[in-house]
Protein backbone atom coordinates (compact mmCIF):
# COMPACT_ATOMS: atom_id res chain seq x y z
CA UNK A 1 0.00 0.00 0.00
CA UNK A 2 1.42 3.64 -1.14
CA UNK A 3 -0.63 6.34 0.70
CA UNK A 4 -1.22 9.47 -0.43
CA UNK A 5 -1.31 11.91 1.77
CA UNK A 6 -2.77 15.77 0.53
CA UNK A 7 -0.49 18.82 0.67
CA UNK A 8 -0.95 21.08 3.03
CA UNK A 9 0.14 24.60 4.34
CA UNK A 10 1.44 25.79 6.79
CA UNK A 11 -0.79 27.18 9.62
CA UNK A 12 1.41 30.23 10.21
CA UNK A 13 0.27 31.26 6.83
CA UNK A 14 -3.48 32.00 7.52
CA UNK A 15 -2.55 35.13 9.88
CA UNK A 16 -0.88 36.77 7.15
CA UNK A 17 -3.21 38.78 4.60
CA UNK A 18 -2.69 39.60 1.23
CA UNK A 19 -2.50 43.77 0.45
CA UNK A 20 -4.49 43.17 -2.96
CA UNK A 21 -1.98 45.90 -4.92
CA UNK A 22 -2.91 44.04 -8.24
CA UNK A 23 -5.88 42.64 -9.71
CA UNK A 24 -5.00 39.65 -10.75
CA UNK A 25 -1.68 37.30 -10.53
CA UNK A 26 -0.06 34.17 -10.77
CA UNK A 27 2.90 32.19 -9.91
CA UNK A 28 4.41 30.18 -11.78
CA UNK A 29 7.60 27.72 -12.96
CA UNK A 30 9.08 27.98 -16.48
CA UNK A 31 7.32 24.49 -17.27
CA UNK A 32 4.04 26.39 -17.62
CA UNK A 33 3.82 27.42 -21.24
CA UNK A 34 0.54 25.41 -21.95
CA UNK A 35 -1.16 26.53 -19.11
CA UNK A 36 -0.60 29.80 -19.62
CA UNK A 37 -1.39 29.72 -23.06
CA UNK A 38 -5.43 28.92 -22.11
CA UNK A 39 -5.89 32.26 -20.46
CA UNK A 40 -3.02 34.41 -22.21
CA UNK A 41 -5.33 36.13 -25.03
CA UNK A 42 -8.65 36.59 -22.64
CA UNK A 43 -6.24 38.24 -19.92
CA UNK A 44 -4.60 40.20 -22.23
CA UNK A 45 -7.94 41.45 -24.21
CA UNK A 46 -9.50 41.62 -20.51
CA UNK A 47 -6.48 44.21 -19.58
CA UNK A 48 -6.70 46.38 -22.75
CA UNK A 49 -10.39 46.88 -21.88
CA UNK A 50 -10.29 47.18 -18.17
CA UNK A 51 -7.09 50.16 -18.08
CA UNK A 52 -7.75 50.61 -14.10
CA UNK A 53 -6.78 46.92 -13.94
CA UNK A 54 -3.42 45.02 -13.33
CA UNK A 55 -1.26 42.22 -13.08
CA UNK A 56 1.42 40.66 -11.25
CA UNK A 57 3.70 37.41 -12.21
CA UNK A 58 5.73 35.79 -10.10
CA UNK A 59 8.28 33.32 -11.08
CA UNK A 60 8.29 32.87 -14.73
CA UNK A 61 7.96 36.46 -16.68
CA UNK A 62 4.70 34.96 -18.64
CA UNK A 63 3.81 38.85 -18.89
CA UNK A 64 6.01 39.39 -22.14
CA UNK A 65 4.86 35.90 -23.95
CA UNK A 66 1.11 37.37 -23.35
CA UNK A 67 1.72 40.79 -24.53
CA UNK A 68 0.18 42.20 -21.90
CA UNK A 69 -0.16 45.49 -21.53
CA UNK A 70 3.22 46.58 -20.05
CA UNK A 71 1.78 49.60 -17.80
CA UNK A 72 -0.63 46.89 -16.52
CA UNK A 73 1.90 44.08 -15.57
CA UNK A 74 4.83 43.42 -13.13
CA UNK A 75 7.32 40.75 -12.49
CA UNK A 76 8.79 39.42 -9.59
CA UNK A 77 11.55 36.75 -10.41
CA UNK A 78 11.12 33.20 -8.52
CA UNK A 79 11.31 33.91 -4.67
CA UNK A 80 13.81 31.06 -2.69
CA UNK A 81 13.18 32.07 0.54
CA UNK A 82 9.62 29.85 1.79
CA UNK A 83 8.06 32.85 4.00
CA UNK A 84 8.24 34.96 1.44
CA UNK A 85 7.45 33.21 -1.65
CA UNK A 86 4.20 32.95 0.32
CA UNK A 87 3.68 36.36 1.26
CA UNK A 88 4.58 37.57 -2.32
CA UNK A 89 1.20 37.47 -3.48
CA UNK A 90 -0.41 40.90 -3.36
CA UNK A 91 -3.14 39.99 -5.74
CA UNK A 92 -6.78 40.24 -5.31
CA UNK A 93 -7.69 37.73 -7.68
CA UNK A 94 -5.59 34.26 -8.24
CA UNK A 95 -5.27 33.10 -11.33
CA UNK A 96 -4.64 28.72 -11.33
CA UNK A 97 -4.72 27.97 -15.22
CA UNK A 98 -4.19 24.04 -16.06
CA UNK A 99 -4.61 22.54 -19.67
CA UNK A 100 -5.72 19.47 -19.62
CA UNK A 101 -2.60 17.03 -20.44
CA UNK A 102 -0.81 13.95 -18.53
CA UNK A 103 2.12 16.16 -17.53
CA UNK A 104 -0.57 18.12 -15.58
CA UNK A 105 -2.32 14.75 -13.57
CA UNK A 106 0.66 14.88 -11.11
CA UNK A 107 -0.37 18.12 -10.14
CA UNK A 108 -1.99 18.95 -6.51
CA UNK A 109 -4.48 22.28 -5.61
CA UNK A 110 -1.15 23.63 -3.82
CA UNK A 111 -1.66 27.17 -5.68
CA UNK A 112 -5.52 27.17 -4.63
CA UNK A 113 -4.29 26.21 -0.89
CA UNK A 114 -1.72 29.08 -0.30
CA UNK A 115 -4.37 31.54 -2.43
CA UNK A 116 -7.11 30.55 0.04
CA UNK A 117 -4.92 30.81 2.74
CA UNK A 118 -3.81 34.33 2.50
CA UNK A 119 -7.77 35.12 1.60
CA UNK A 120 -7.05 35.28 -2.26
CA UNK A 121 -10.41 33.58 -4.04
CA UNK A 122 -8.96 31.75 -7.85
CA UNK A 123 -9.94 31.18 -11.03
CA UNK A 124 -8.76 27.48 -11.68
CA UNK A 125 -9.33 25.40 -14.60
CA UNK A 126 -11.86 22.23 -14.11
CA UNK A 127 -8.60 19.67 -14.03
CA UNK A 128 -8.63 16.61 -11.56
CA UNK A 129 -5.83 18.80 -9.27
CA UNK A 130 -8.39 21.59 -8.32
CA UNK A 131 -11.14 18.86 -7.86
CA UNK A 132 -11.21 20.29 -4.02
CA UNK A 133 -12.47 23.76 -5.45
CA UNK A 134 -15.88 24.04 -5.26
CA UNK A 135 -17.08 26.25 -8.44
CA UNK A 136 -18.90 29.65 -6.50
CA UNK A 137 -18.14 28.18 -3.68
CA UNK A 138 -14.48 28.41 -2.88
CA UNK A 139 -12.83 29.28 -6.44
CA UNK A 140 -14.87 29.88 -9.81
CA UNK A 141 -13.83 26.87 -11.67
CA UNK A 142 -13.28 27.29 -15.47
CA UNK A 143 -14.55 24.18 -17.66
CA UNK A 144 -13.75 25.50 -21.41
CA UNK A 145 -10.68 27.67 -22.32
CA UNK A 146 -13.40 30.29 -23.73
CA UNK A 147 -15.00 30.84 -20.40
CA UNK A 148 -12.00 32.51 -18.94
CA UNK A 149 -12.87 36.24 -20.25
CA UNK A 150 -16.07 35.82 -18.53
CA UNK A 151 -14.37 34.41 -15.40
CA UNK A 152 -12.08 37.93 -15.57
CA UNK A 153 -14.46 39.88 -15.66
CA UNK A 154 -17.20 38.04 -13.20
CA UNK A 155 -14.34 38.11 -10.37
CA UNK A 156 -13.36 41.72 -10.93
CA UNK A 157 -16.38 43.34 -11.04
CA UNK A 158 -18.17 41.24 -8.33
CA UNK A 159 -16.47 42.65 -5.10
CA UNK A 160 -19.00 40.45 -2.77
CA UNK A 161 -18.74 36.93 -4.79
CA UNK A 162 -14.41 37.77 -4.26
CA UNK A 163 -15.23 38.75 -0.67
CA UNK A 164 -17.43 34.99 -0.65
CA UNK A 165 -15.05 32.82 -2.65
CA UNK A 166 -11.97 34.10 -0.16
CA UNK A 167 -13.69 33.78 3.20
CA UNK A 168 -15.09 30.31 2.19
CA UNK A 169 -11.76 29.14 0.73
CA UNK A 170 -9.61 30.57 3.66
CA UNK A 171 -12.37 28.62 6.06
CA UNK A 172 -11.87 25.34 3.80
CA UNK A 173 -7.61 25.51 4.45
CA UNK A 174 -8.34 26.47 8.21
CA UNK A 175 -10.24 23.14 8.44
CA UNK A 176 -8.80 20.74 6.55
CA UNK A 177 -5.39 21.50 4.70
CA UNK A 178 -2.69 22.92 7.20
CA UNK A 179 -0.18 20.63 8.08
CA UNK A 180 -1.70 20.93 11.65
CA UNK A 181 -4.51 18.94 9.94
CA UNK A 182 -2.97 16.51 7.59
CA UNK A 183 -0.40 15.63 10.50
CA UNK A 184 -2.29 12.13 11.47
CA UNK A 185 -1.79 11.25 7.93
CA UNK A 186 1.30 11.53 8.39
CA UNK A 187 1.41 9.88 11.94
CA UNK A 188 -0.38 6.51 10.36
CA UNK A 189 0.83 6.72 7.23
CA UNK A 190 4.75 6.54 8.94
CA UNK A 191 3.42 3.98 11.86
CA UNK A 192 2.11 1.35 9.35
């Protein structure tokens, strides 16, 4: 028997708030191209009509392969220490793209969980890893790549659904994916 055992966060991480500086953001590693690619031309065209708006990478600079607007974007490069490569996020909106390919079944909701911990509600795409998200719920799940203008725009302009998706996300974490919680798991998992 292999267990599998969830990631987690940890709990230190739900005291700390986000500032919400940008509208939307990601992070992400240079082995994101296809991801990045299912959003790129509705985030871009969401940006060039939405001028008050912004955006803010961190990790890979996505921002130039998008074209997006440069007055609208910033880039932080990859972050190595763990405190704050979580607290880098100053983002009201999370953005969790993932195209649907076998590279992408190893994934885990680990973006969702430190969003939701730092009350940041995400978009994610409808793939197996952010089966925790509940769509309207505790993210706004994406099923087709065209829905993600209309995902933009629904979390931008809807300050109560954002206010919603983050309290009910950071309350999911809280309950069930620190490492305070996933510690018996662990415990068994390590005993058997």
């Amino acid at each position: 028997d292999i267990p599998v055992i969830p990631n987690a966060v940890p709990p230190w991480l739900l005291d700390y708030e986000t500032e919400g500086w940008y509208s939307f953001g990601f992070a992400m590693s240079p082995t994101h191209d296809k991801d990045v690619k299912i959003m790129s031309r509705h985030l871009k065209r969401f940006l060039e009509n939405t001028p008050e708006a912004s955006c803010h990478a961190i990790g890979a600079d996505y921002g130039i392969d998008m074209k997006l607007p440069r007055k609208q974007y910033r880039h932080t490069p990859w972050i190595k220490d763990v405190y704050k490569s979580f607290t880098a996020a100053d983002f009201l909106i999370g953005l969790a793209p993932l195209a649907p390919m076998v590279f992408n079944r190893s994934k885990s909701d680990l973006r969702f969980l430190q969003n939701a911990a730092v009350g940041i509600p995400t978009i994610v795409s409808d793939v197996a890893a952010y089966s925790t998200v509940e769509h309207k719920e505790t993210g706004f799940v994406v099923k087709y790549d065209h829905e993600w203008g209309g995902a933009l725009s629904a979390m931008y302009h809807d300050d109560f659904m954002r206010e919603e998706l983050a309290k009910n996300a950071k309350e999911y974490v809280t309950k069930n994916r620190t490492s305070d919680n996933t510690r018996p798991l662990w415990e068994e998992a390590l005993s058997g």
